[in-house]
Structure formats: C-alpha cells, structure tokens
PDB file of N, CA and C in Angstrom:
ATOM      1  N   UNK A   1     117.108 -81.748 -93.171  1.00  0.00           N
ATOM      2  CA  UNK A   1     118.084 -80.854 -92.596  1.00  0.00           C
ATOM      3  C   UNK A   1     119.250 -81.660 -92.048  1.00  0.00           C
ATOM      4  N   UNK A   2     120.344 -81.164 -92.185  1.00  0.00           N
ATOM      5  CA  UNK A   2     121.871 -81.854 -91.531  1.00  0.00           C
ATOM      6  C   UNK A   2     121.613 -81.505 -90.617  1.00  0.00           C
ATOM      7  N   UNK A   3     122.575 -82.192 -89.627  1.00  0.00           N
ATOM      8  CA  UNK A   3     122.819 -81.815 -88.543  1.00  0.00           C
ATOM      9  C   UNK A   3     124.445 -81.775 -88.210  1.00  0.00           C
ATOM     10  N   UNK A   4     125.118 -80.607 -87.894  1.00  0.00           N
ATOM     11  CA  UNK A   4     126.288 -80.201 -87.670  1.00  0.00           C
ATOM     12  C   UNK A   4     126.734 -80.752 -86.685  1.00  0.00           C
ATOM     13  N   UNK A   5     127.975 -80.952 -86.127  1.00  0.00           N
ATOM     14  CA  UNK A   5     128.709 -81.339 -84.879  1.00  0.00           C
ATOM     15  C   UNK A   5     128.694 -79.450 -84.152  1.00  0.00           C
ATOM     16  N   UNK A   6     128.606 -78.602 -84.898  1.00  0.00           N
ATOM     17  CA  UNK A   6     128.796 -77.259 -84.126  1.00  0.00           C
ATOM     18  C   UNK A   6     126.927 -76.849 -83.142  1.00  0.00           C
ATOM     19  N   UNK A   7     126.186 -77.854 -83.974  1.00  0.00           N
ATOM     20  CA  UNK A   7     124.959 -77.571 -83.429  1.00  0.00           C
ATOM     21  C   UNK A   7     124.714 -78.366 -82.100  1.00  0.00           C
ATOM     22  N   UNK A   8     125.509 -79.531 -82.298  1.00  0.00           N
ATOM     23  CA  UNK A   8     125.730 -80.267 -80.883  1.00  0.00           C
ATOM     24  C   UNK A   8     126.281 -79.993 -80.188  1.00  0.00           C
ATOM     25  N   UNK A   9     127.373 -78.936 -79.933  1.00  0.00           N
ATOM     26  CA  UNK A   9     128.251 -78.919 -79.519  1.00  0.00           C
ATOM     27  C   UNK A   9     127.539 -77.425 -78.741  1.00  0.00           C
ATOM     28  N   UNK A  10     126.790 -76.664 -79.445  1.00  0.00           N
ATOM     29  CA  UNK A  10     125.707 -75.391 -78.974  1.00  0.00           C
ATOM     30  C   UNK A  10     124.707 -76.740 -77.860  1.00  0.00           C
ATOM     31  N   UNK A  11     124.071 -77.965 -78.304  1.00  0.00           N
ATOM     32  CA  UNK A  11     123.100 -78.075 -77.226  1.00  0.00           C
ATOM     33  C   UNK A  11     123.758 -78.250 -76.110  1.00  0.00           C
ATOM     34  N   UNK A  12     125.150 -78.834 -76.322  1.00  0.00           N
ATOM     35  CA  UNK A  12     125.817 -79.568 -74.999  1.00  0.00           C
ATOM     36  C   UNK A  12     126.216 -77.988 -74.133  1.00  0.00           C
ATOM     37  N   UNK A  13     126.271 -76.840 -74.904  1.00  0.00           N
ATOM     38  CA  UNK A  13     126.702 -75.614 -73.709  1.00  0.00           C
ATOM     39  C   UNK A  13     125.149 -75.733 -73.331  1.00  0.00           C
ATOM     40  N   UNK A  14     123.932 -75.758 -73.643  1.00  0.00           N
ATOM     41  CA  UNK A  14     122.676 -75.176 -73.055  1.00  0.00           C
ATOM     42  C   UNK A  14     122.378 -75.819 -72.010  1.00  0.00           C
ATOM     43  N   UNK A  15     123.134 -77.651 -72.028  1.00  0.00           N
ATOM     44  CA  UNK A  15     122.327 -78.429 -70.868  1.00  0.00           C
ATOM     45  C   UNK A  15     123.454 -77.828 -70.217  1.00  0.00           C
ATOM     46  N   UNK A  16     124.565 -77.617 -70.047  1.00  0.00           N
ATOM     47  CA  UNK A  16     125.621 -77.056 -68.861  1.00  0.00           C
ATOM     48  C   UNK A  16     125.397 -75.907 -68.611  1.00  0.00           C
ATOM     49  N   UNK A  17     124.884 -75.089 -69.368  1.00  0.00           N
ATOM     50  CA  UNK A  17     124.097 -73.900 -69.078  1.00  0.00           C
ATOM     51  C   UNK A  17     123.085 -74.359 -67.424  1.00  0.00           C
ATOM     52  N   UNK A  18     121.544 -75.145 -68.108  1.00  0.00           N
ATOM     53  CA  UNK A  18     120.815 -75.594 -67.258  1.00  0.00           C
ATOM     54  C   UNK A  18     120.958 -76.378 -66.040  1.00  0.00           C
ATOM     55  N   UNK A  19     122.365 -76.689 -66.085  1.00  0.00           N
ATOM     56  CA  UNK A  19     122.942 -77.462 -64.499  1.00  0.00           C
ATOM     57  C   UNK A  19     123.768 -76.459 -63.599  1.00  0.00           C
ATOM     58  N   UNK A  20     123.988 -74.835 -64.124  1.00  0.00           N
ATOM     59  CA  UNK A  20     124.387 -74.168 -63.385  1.00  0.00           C
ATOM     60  C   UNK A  20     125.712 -74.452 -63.786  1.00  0.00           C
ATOM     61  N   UNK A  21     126.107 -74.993 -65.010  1.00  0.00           N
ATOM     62  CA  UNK A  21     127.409 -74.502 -65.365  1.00  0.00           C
ATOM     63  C   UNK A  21     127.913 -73.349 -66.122  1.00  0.00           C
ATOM     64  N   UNK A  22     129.059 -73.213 -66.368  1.00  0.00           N
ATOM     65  CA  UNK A  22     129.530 -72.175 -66.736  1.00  0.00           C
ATOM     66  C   UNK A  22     130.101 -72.384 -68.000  1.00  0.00           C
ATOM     67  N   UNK A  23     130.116 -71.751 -69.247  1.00  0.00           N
ATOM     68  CA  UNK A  23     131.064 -71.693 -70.111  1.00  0.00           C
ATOM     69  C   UNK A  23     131.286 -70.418 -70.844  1.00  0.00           C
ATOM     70  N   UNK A  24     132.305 -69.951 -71.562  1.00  0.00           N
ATOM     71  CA  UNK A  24     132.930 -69.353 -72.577  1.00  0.00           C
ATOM     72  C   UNK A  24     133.461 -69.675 -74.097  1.00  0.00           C
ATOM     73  N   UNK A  25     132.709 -68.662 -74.671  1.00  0.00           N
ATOM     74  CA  UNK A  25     132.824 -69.120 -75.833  1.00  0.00           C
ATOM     75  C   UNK A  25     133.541 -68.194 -77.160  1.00  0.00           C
ATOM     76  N   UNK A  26     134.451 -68.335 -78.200  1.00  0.00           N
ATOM     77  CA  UNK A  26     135.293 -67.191 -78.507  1.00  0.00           C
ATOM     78  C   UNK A  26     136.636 -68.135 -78.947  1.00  0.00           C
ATOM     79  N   UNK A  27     137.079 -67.107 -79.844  1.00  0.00           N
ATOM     80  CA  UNK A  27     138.257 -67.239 -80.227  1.00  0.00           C
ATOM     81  C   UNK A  27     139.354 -67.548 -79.255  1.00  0.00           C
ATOM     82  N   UNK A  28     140.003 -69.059 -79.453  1.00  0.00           N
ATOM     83  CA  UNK A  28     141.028 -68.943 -78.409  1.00  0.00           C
ATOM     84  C   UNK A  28     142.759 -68.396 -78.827  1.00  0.00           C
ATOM     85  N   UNK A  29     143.385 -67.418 -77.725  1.00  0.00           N
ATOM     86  CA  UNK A  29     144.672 -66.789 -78.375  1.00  0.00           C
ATOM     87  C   UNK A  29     145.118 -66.279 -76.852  1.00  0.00           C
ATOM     88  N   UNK A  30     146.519 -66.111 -77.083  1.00  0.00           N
ATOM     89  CA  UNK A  30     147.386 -65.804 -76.389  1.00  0.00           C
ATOM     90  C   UNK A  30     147.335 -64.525 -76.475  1.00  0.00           C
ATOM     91  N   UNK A  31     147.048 -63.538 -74.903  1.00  0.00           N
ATOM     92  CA  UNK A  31     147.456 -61.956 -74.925  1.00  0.00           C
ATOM     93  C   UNK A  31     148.572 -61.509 -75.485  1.00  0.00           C
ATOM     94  N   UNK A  32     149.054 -60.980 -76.497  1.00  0.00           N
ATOM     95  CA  UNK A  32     150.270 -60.573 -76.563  1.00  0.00           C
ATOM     96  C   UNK A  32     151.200 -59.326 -75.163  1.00  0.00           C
ATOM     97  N   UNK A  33     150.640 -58.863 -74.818  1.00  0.00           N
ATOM     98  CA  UNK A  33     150.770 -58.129 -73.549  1.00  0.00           C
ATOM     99  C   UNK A  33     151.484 -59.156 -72.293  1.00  0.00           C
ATOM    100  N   UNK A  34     150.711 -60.168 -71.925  1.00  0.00           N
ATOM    101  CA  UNK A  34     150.568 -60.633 -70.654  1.00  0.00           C
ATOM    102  C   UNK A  34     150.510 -61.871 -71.110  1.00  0.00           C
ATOM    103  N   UNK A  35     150.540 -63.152 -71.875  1.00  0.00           N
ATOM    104  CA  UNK A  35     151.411 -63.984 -72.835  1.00  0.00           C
ATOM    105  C   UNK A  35     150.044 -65.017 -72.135  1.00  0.00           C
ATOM    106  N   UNK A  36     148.890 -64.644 -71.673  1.00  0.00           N
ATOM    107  CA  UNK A  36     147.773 -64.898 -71.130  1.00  0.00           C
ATOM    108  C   UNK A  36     147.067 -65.952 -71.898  1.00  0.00           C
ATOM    109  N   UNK A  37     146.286 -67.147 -71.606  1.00  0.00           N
ATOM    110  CA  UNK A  37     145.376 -67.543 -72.593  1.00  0.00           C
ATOM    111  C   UNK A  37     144.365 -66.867 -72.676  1.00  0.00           C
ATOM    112  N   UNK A  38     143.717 -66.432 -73.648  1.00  0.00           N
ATOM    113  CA  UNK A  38     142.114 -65.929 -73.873  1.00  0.00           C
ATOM    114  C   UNK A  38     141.349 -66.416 -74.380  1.00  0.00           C
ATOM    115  N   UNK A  39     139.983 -66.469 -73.866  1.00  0.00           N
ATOM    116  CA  UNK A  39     138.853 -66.722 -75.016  1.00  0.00           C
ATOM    117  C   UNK A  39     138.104 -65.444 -75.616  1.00  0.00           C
ATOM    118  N   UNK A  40     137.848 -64.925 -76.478  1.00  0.00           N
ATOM    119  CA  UNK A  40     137.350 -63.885 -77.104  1.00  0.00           C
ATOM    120  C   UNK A  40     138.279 -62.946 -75.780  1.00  0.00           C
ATOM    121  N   UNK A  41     137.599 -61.901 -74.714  1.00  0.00           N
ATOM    122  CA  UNK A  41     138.356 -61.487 -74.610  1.00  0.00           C
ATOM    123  C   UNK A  41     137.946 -61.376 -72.789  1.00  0.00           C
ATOM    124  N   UNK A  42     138.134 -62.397 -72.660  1.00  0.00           N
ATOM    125  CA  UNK A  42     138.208 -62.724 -71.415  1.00  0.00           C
ATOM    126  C   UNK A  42     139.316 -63.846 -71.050  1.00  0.00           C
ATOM    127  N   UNK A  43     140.208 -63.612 -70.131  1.00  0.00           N
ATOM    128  CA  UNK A  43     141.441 -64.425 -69.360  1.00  0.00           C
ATOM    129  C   UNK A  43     141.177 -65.444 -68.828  1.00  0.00           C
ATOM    130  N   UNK A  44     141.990 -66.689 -69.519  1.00  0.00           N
ATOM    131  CA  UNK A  44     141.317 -68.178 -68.582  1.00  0.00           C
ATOM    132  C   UNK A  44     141.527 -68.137 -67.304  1.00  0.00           C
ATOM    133  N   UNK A  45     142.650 -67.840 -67.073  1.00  0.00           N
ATOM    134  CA  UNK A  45     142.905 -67.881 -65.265  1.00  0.00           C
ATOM    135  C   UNK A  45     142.043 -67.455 -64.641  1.00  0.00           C
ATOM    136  N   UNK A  46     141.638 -66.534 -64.842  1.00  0.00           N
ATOM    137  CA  UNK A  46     140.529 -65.369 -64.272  1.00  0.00           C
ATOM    138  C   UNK A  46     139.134 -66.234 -64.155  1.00  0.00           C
ATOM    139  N   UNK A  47     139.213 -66.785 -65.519  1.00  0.00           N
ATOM    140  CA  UNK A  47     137.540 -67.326 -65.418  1.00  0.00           C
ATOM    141  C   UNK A  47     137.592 -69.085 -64.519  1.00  0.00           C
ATOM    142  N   UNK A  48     138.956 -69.652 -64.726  1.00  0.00           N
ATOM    143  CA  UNK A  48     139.343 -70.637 -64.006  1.00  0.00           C
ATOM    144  C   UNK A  48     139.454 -70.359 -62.449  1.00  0.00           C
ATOM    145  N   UNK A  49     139.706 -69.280 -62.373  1.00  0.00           N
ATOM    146  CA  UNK A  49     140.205 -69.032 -60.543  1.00  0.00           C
ATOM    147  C   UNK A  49     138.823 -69.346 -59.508  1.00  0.00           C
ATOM    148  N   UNK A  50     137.669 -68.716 -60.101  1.00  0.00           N
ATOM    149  CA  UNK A  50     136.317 -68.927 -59.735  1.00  0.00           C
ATOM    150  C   UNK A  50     136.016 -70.371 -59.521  1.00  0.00           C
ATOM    151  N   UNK A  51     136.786 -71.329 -59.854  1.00  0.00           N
ATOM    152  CA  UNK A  51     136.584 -72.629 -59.483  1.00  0.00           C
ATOM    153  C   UNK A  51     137.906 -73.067 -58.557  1.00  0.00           C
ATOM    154  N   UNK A  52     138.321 -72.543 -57.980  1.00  0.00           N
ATOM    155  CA  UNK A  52     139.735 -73.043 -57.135  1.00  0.00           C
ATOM    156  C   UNK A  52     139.214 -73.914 -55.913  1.00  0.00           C
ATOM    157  N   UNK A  53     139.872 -74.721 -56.023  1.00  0.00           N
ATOM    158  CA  UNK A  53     139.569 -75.596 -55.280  1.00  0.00           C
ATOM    159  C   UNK A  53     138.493 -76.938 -54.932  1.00  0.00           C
ATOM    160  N   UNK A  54     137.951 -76.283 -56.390  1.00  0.00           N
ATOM    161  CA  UNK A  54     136.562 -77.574 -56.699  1.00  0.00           C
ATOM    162  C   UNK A  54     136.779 -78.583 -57.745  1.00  0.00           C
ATOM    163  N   UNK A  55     136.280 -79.897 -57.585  1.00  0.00           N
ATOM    164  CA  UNK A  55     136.502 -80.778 -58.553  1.00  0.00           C
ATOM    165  C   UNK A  55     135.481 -80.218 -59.657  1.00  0.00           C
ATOM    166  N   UNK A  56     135.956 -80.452 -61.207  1.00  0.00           N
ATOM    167  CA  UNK A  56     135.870 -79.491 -61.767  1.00  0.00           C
ATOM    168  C   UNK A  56     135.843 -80.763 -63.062  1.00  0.00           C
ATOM    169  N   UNK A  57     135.187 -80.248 -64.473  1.00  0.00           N
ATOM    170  CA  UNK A  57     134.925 -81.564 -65.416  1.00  0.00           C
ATOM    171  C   UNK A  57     135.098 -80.467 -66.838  1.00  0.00           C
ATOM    172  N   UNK A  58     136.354 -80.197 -67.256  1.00  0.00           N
ATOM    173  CA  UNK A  58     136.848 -79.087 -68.287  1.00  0.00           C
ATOM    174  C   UNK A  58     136.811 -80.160 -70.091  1.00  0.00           C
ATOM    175  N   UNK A  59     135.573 -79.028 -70.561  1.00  0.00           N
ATOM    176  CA  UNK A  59     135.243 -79.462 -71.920  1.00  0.00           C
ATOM    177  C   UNK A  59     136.019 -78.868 -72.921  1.00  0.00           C
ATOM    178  N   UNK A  60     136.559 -79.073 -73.608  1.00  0.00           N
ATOM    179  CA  UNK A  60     137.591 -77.809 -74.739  1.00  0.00           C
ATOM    180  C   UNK A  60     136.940 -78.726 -75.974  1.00  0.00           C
ATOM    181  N   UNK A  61     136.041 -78.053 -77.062  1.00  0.00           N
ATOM    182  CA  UNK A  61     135.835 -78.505 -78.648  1.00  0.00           C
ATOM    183  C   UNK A  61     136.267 -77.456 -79.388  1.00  0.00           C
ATOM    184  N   UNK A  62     136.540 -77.790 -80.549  1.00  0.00           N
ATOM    185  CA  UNK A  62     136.800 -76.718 -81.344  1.00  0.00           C
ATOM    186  C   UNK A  62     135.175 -76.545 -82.657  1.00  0.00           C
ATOM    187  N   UNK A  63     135.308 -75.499 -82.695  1.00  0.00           N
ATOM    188  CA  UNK A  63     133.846 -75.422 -83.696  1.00  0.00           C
ATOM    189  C   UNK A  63     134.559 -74.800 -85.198  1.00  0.00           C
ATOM    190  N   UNK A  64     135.673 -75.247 -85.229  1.00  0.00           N
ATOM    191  CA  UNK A  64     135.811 -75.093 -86.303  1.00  0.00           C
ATOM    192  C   UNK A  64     135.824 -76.290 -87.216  1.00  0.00           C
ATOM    193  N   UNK A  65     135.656 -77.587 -87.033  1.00  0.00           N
ATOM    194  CA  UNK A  65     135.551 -78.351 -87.921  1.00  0.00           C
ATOM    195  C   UNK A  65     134.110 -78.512 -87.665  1.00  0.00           C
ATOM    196  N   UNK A  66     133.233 -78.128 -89.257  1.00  0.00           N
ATOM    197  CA  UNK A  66     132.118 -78.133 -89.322  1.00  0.00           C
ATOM    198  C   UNK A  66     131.608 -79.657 -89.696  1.00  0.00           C
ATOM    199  N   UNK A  67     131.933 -80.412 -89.327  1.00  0.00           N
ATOM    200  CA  UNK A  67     131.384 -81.973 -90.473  1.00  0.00           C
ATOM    201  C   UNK A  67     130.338 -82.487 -90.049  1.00  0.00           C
ATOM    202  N   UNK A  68     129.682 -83.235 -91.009  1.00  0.00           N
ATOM    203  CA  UNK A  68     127.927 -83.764 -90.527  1.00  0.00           C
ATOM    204  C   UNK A  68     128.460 -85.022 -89.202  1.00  0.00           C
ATOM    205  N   UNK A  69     127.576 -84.979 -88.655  1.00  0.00           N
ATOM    206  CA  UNK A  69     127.691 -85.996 -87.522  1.00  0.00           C
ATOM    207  C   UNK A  69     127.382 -87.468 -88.018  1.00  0.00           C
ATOM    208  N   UNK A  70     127.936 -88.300 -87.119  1.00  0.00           N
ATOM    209  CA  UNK A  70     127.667 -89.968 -87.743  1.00  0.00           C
ATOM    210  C   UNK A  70     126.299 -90.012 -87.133  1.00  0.00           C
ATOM    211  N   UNK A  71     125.400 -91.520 -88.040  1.00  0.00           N
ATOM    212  CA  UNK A  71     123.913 -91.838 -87.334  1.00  0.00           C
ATOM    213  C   UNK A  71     124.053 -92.592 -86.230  1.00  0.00           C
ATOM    214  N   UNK A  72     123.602 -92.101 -85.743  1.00  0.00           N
ATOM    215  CA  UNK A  72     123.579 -93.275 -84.305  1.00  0.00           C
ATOM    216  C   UNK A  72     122.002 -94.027 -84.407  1.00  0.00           C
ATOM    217  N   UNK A  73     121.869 -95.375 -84.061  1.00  0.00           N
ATOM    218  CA  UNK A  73     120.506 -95.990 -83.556  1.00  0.00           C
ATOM    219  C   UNK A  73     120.370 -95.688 -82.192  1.00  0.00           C
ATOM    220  N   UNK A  74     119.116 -95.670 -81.714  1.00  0.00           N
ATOM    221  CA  UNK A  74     118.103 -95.168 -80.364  1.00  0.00           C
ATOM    222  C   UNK A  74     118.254 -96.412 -80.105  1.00  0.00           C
ATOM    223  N   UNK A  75     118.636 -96.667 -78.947  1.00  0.00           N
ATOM    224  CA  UNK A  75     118.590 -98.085 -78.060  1.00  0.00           C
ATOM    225  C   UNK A  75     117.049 -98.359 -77.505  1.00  0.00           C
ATOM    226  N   UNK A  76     116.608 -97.493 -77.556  1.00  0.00           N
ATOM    227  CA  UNK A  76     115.027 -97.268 -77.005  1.00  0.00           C
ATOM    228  C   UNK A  76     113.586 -97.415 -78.523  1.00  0.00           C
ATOM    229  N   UNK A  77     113.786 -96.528 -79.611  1.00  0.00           N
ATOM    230  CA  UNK A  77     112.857 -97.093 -80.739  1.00  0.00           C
ATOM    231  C   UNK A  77     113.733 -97.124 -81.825  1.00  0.00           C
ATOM    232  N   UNK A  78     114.861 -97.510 -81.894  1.00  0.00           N
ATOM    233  CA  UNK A  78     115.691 -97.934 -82.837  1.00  0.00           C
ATOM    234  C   UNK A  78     115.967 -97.133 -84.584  1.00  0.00           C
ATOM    235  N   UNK A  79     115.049 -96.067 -83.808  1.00  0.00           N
ATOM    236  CA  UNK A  79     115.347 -94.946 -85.229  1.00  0.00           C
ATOM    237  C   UNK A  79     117.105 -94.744 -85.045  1.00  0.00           C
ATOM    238  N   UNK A  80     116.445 -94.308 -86.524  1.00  0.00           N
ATOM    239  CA  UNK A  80     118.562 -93.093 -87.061  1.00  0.00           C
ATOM    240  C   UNK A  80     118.269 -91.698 -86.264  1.00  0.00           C
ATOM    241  N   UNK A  81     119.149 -91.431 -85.849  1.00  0.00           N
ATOM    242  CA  UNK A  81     119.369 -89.904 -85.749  1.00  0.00           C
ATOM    243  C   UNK A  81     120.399 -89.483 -85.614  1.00  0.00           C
ATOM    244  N   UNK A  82     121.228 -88.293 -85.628  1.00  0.00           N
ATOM    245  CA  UNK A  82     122.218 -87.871 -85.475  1.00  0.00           C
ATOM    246  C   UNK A  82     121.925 -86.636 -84.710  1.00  0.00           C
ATOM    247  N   UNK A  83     122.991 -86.335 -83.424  1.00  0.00           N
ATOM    248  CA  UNK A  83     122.784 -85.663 -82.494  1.00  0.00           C
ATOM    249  C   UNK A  83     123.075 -85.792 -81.292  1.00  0.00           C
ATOM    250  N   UNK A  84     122.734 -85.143 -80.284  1.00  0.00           N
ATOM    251  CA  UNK A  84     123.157 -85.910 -78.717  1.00  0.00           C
ATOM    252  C   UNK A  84     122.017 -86.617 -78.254  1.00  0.00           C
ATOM    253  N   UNK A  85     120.788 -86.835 -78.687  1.00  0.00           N
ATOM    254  CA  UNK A  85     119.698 -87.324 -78.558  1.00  0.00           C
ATOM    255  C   UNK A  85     118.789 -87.687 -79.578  1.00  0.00           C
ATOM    256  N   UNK A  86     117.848 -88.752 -79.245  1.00  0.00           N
ATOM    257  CA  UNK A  86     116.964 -89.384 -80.043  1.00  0.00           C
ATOM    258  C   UNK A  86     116.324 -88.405 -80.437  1.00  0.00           C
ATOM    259  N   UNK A  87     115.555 -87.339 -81.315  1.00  0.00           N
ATOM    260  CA  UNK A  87     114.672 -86.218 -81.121  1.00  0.00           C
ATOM    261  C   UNK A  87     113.132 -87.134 -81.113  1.00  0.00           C
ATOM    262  N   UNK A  88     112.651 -88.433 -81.572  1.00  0.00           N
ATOM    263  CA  UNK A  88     111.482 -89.002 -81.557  1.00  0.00           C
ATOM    264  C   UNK A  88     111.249 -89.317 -79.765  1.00  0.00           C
ATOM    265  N   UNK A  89     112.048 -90.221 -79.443  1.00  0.00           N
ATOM    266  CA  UNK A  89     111.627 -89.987 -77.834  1.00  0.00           C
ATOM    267  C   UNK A  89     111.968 -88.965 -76.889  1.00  0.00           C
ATOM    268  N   UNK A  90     112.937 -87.888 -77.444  1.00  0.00           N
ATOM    269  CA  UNK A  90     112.950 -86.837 -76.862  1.00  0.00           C
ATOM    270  C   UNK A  90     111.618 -85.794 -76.300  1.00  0.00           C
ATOM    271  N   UNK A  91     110.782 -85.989 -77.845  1.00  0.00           N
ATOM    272  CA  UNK A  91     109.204 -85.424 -77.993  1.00  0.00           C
ATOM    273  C   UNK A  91     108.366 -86.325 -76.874  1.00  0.00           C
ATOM    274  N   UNK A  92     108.436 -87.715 -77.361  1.00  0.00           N
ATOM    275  CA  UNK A  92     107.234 -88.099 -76.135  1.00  0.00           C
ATOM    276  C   UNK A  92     108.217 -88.439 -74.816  1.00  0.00           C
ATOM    277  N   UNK A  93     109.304 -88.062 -74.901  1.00  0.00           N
ATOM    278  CA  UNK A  93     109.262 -88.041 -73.045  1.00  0.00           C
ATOM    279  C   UNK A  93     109.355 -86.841 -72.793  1.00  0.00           C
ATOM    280  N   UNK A  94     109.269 -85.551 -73.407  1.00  0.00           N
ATOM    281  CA  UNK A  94     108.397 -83.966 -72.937  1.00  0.00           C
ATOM    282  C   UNK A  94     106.702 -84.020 -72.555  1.00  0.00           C
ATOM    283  N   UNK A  95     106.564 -84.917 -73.925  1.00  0.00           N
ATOM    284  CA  UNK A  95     105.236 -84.830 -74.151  1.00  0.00           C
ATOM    285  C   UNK A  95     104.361 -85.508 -72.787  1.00  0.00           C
ATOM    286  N   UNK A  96     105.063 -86.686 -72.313  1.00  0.00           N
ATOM    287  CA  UNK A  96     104.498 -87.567 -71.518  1.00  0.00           C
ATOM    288  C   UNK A  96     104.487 -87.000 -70.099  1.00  0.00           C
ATOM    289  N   UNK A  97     106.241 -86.333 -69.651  1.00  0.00           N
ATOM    290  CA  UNK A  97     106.788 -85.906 -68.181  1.00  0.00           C
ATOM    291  C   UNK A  97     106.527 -84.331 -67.828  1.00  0.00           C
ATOM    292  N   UNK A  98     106.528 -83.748 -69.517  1.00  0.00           N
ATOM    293  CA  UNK A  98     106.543 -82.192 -69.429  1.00  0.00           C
ATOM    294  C   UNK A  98     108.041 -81.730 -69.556  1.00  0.00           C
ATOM    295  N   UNK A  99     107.933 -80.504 -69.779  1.00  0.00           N
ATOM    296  CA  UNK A  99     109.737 -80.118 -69.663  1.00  0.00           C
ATOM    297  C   UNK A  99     109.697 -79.735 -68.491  1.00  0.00           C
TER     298      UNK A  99
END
C-alpha cells in the first residue's frame, strides 16, 4: 500500500485533535458577500477570534497535491517507512506502554 502525503496530513489533524487542538477542514475561498476568508463554510476570523490573545502554532497544507511521500529511515530500527512515524516501533511501543 502507498502512502499519501493527504493521509499524513489526516494523522497530523488526529494527534492535534488528541492535544485539545482545534482544526478546520474545507475548501478555502473568499465570501463574496463580506470579502471574508472561509473554510468550507465557516469564517476564519470567527474561528481565529476564539484564540485572541494566546500564543498560537497555525498549520495551513493543502491536500490537494496528492504525491507519494519520500522513505525516511527509523533512527531507532533502521527500517524504510514513509509517514509521520516508524509504524514497526510504533506497534511495540503500544504494545509494550499500551495506548
């Protein structure tokens, strides 16, 4: 199986998901009405304002370029993989710590 940059780019919302972050996901475009940025169909300001005043760490990818990801080596058992993680020691450090 390939592995996509759009499938990495899905795990990296789940761990920001799991740290109590926030994201939106959607077509990005300008309201014609209110000359607004949008994502699908919610207003950035709006979803930005909820953070006023906090230091703040803003991810923007685009998922439209679908291309296979490069291999990276595991600094740890020196397999190939491609991804945001090793998936071989990913398994035994679940397996070992638990999720």
């Amino acid at each position: 199986m390939t592995v996509y940059r759009k499938a990495s780019i899905r795990e990296l919302t789940q761990a920001a998901s799991s740290l109590d972050g926030h994201f939106v996901q959607g077509v990005l475009h300008r309201d014609v009405e209110t000359g607004a940025w949008m994502v699908g169909g919610m207003a950035l300001d709006t979803w930005v304002a909820r953070h006023d005043g906090e230091e703040v760490s803003l991810i923007l990818l685009s998922m439209e370029q679908d291309r296979p990801l490069e291999k990276q080596t595991c600094r740890t058992c020196g397999r190939d993989y491609a991804g945001y993680e090793c998936p071989h020691c990913r398994d035994i450090r679940y397996r070992l710590r638990g999720r």
